[in-house]
C-alpha atoms as a PDB file:
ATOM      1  CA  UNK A   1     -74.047 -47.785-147.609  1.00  0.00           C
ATOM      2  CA  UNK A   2     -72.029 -50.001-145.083  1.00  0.00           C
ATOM      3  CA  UNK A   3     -68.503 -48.638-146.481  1.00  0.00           C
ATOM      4  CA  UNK A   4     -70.686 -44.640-145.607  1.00  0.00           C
ATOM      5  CA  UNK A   5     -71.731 -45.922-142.116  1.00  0.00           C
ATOM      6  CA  UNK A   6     -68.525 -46.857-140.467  1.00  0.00           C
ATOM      7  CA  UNK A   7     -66.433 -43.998-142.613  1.00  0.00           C
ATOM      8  CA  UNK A   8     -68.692 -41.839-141.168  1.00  0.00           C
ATOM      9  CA  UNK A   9     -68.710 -42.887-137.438  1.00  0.00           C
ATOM     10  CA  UNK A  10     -64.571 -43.050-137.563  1.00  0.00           C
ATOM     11  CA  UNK A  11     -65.122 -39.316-138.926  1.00  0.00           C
ATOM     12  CA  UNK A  12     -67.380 -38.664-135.612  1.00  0.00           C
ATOM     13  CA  UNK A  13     -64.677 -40.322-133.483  1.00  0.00           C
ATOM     14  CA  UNK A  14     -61.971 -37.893-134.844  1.00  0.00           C
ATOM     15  CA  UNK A  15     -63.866 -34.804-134.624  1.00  0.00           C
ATOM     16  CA  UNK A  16     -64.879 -35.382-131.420  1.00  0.00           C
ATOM     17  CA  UNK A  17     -61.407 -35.613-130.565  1.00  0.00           C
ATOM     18  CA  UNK A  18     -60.120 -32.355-132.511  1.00  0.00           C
ATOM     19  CA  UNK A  19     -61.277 -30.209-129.399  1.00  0.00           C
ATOM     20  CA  UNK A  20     -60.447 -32.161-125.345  1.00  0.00           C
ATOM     21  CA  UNK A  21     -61.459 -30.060-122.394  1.00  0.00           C
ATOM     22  CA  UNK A  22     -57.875 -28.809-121.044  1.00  0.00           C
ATOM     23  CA  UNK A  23     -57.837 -30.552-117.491  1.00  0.00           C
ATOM     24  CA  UNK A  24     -54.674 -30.663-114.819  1.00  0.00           C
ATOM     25  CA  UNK A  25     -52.059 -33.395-114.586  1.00  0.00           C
ATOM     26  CA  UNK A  26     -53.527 -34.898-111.523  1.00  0.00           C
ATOM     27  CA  UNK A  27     -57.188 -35.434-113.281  1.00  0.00           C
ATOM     28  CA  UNK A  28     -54.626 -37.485-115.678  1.00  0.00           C
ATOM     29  CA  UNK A  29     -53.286 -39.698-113.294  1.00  0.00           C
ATOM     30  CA  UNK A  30     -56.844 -39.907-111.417  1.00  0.00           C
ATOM     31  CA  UNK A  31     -58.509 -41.064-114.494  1.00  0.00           C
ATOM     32  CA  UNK A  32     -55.518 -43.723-115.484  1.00  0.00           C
ATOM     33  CA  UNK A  33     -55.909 -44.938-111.299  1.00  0.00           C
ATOM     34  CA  UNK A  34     -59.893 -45.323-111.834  1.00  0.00           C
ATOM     35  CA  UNK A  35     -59.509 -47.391-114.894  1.00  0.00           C
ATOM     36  CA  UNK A  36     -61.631 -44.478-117.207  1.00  0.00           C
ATOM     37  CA  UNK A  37     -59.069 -44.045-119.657  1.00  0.00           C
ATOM     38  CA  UNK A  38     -59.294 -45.982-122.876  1.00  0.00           C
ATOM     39  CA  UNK A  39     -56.968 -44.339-125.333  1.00  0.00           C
ATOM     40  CA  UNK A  40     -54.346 -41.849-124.712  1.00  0.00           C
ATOM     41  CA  UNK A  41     -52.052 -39.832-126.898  1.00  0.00           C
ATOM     42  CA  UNK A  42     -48.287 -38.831-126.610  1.00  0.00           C
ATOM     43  CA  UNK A  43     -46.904 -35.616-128.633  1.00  0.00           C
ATOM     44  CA  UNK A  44     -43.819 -35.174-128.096  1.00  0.00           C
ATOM     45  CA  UNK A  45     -42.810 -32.278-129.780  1.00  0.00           C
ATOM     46  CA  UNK A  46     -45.019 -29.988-127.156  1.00  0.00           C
ATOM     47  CA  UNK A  47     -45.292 -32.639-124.118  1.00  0.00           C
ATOM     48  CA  UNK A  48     -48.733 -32.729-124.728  1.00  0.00           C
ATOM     49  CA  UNK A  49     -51.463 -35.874-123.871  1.00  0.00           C
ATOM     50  CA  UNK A  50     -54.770 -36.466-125.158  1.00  0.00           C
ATOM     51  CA  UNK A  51     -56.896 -39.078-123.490  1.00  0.00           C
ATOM     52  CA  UNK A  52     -60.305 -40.498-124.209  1.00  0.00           C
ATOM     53  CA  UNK A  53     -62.904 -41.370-121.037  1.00  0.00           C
ATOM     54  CA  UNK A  54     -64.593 -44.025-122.784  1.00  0.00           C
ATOM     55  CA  UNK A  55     -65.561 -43.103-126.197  1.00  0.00           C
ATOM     56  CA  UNK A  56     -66.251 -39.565-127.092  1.00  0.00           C
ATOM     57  CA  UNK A  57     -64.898 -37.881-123.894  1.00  0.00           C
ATOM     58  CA  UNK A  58     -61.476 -35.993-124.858  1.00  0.00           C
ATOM     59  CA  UNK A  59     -59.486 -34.488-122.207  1.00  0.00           C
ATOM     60  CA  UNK A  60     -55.671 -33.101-122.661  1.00  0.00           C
ATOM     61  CA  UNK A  61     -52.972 -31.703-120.000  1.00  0.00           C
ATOM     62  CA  UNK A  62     -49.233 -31.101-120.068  1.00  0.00           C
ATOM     63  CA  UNK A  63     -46.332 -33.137-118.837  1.00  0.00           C
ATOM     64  CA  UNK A  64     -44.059 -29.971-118.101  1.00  0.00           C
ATOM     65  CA  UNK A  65     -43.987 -31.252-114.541  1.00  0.00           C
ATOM     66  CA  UNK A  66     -43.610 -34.245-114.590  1.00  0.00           C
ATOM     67  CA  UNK A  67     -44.989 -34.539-110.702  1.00  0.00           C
ATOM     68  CA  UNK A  68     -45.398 -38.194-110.762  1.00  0.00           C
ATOM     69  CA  UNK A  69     -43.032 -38.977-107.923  1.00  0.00           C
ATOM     70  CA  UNK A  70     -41.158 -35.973-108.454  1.00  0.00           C
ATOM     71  CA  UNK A  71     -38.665 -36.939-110.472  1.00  0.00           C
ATOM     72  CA  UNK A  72     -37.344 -34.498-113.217  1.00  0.00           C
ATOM     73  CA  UNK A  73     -35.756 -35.325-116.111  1.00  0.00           C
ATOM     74  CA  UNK A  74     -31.999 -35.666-116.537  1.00  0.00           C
ATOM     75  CA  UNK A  75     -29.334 -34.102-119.008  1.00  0.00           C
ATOM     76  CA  UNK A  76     -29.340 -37.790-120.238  1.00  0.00           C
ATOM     77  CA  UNK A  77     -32.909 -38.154-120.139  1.00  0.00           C
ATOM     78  CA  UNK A  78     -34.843 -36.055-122.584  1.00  0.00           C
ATOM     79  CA  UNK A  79     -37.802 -34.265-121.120  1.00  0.00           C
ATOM     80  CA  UNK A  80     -40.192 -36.948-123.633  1.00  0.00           C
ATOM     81  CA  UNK A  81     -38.597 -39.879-121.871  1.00  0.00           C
ATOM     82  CA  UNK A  82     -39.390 -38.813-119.031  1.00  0.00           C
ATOM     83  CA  UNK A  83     -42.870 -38.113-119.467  1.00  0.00           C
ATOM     84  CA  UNK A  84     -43.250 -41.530-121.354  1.00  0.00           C
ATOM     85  CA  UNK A  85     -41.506 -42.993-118.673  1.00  0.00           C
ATOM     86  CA  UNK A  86     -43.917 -41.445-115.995  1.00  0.00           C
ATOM     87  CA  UNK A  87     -47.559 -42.452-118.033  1.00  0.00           C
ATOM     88  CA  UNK A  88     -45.964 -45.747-118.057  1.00  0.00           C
ATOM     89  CA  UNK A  89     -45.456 -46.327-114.759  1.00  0.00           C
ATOM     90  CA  UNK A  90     -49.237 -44.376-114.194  1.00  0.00           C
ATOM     91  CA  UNK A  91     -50.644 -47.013-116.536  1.00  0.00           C
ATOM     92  CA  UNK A  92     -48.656 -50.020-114.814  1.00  0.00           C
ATOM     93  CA  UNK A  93     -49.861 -48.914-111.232  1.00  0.00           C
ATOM     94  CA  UNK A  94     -53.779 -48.922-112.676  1.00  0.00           C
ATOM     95  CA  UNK A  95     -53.951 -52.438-113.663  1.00  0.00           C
ATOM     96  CA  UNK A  96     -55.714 -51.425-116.945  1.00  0.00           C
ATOM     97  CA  UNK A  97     -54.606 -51.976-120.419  1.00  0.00           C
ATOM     98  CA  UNK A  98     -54.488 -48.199-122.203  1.00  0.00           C
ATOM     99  CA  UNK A  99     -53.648 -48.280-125.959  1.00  0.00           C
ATOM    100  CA  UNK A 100     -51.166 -45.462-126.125  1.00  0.00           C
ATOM    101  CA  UNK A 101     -49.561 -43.749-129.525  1.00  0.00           C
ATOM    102  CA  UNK A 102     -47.086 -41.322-129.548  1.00  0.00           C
ATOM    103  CA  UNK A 103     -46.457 -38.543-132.215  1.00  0.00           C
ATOM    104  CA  UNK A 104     -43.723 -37.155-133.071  1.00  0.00           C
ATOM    105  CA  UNK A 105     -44.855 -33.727-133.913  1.00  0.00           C
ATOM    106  CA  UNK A 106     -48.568 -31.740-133.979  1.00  0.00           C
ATOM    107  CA  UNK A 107     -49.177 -31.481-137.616  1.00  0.00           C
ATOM    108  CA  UNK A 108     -52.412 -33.543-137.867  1.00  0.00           C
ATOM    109  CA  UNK A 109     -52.268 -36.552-140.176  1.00  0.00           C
ATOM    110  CA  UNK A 110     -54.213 -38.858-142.839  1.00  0.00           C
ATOM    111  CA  UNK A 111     -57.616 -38.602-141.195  1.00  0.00           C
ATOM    112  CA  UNK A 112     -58.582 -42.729-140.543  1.00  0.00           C
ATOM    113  CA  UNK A 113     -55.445 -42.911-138.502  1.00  0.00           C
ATOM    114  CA  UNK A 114     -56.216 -40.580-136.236  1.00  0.00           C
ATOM    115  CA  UNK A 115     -59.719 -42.996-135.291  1.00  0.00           C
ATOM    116  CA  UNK A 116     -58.465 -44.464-131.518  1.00  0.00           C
ATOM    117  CA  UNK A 117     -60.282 -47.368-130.797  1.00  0.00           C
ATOM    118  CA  UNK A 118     -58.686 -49.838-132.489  1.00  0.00           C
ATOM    119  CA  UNK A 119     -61.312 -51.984-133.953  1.00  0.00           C
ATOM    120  CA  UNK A 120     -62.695 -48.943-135.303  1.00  0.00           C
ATOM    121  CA  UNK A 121     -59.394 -47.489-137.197  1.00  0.00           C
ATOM    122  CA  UNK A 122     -58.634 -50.588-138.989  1.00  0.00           C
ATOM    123  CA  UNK A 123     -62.801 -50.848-140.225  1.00  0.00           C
ATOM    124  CA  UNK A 124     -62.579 -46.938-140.864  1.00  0.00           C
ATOM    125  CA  UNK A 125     -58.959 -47.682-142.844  1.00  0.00           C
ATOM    126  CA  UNK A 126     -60.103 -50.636-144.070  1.00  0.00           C
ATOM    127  CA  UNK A 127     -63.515 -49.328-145.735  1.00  0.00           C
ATOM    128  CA  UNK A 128     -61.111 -46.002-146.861  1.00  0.00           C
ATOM    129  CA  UNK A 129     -59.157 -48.255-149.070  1.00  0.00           C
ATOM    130  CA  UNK A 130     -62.379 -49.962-150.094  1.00  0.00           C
ATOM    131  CA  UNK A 131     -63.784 -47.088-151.282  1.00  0.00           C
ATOM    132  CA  UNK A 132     -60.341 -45.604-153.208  1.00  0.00           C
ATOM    133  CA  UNK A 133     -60.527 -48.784-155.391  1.00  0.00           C
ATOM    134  CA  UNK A 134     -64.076 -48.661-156.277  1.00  0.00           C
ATOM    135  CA  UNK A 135     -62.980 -45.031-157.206  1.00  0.00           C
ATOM    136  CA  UNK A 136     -60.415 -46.299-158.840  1.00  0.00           C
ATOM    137  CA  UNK A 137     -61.663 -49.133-161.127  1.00  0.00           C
ATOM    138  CA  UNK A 138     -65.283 -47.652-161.742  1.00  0.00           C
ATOM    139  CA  UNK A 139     -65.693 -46.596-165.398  1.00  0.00           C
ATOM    140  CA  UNK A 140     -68.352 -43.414-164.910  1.00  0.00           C
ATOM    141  CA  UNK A 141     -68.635 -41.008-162.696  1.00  0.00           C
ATOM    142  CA  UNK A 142     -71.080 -38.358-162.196  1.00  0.00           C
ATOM    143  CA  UNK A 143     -69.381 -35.451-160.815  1.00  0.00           C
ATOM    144  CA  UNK A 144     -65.800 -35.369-160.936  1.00  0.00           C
ATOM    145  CA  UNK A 145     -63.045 -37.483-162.948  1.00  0.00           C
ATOM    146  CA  UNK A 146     -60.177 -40.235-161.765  1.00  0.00           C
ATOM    147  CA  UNK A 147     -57.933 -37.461-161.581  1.00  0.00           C
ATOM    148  CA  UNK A 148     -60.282 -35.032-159.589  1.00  0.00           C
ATOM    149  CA  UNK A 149     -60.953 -37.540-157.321  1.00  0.00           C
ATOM    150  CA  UNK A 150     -57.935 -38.728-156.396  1.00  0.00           C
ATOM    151  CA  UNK A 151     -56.979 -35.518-155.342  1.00  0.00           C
ATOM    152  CA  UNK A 152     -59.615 -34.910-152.957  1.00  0.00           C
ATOM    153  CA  UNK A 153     -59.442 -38.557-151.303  1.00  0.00           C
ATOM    154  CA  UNK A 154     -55.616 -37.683-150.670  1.00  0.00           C
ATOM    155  CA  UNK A 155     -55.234 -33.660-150.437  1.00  0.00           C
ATOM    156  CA  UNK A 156     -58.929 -32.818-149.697  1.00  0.00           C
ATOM    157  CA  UNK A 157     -59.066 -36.178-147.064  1.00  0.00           C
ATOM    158  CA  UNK A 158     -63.164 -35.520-146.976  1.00  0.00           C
ATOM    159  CA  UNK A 159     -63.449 -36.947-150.474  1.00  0.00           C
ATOM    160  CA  UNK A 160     -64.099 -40.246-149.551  1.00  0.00           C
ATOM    161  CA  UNK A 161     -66.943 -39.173-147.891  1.00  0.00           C
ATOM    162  CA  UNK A 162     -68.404 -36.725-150.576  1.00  0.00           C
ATOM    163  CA  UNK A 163     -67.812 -39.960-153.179  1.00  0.00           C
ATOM    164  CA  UNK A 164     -69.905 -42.370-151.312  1.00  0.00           C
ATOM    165  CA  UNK A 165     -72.979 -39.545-151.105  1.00  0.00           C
ATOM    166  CA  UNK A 166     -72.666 -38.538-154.584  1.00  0.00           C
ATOM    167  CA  UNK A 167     -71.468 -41.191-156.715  1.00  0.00           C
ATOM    168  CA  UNK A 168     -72.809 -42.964-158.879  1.00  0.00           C
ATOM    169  CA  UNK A 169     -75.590 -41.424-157.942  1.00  0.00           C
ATOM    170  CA  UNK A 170     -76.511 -39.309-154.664  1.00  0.00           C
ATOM    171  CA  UNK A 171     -77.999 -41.433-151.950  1.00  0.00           C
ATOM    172  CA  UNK A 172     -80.741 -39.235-151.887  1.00  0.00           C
ATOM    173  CA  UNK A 173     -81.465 -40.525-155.673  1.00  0.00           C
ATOM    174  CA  UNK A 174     -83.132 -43.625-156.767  1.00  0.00           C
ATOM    175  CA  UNK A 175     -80.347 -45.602-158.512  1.00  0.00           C
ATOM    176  CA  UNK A 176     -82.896 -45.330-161.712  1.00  0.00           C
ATOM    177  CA  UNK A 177     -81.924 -41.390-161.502  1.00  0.00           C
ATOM    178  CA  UNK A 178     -80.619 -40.801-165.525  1.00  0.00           C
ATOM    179  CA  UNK A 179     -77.212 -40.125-166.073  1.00  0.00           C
ATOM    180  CA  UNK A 180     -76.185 -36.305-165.234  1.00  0.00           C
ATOM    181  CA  UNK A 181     -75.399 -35.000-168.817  1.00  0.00           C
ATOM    182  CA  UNK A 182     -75.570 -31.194-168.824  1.00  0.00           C
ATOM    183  CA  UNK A 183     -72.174 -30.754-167.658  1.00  0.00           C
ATOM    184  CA  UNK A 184     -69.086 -32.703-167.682  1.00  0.00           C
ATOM    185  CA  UNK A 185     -67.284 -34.277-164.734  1.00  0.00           C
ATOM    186  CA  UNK A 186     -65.015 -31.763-162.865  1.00  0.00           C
ATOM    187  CA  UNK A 187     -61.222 -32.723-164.529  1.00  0.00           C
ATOM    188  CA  UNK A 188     -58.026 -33.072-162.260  1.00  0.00           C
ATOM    189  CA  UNK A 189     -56.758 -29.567-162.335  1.00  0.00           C
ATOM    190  CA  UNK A 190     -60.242 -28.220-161.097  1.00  0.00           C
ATOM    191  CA  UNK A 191     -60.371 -31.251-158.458  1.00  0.00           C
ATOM    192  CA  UNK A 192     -56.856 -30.224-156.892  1.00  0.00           C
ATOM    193  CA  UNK A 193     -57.751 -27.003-156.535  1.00  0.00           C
ATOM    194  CA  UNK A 194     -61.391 -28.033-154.467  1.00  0.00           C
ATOM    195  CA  UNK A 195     -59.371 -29.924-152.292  1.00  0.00           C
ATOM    196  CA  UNK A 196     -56.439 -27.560-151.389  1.00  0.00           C
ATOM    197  CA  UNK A 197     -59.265 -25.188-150.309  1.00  0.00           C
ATOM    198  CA  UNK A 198     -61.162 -28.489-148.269  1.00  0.00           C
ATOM    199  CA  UNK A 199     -57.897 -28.817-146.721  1.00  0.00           C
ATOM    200  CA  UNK A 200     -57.903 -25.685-145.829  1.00  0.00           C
ATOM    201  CA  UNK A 201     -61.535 -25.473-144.535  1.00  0.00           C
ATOM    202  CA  UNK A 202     -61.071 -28.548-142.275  1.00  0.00           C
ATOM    203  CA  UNK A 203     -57.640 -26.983-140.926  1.00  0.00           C
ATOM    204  CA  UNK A 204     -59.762 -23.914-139.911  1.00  0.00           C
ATOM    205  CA  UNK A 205     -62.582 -25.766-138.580  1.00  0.00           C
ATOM    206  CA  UNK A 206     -60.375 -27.725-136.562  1.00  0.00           C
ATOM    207  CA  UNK A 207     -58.135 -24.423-134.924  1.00  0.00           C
ATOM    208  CA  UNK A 208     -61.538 -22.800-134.526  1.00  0.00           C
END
């Protein structure tokens, strides 16, 4: 139930993220001055930033501009540099410590990664892995196979989740509940194919 509990608030954490209020440069540079900011985000494929006021409140502007002291960016300077160059010296000026991770591209990524407070990725990783080699090593499972779950731990990513709340029993179920014998566990094949379309569903979910 504990390895449920904190995979399930990094999942909160990362959803909540998945959608920031678009706001202006300026509120960026307001919020890093006032001390709110406590995670921030650097893509710089699109010159994008995401950045958290405390913990659930997601904001995101563009660093086309680059208005912090008007400087623009060089022929030997890339346009990224610049902009990294700027939130530094934003960040510098506030006195505050900001955890800040840059990306190198938008294509989202494994899902416990993508957890910003710090404390809470390496628990969410942490309790990920925790749960793959329970997976792993346990010798019955209810509703899928090895195989089946494998894939939707790495290709469906929300696996993890559905294997704590259904195996090796549902957590709705007294752990007395008899073993589930009128069909057999879903096999790999069957398995990969639920979690392309997961995949699919949470890429969806997340442009919607």
């Amino acid at each position: 139930m504990l390895l449920l509990l904190v995979l399930l608030v990094g999942a909160v954490a990362v959803v909540a993220s998945v959608r920031p209020a678009e706001r202006s440069e300026p509120d960026l540079a307001a919020d890093l001055a006032a001390g709110r900011v406590t995670y921030l985000d650097y893509d710089r494929g699109d010159g994008r930033v995401r950045w958290a006021n405390g913990w659930w409140r997601w904001s995101t502007t563009s660093l086309m501009s680059l208005t912090g002291g008007g400087e623009q960016p060089s022929a030997v300077a890339p346009r990224s540099d610049a902009a990294l160059a700027w939130l530094d010296r934003q960040i510098r000026a506030s006195g505050h410590h900001v955890p800040v991770s840059i990306r190198e591209d938008h294509e989202p990524g494994w899902w416990p990664a993508e957890v910003a407070w710090e404390p809470l990725q390496a628990a969410t990783v942490a309790a990920w892995f925790g749960t793959f080699l329970i997976m792993l090593f346990s010798a019955h499972h209810r509703y899928a196979n090895r195989w089946a779950w494998f894939w939707l731990f790495t290709v469906g990513q929300v696996g993890v989740l559905l294997y704590l709340v259904l195996e090796p029993q549902p957590v709705w179920r007294p752990r007395s509940w008899p073993p589930r014998t009128e069909r057999a566990p879903l096999g790999g094949g069957i398995g990969l194919i639920w979690a392309i379309l997961l995949s699919i569903a949470a890429s969806l979910a997340g442009l919607s």
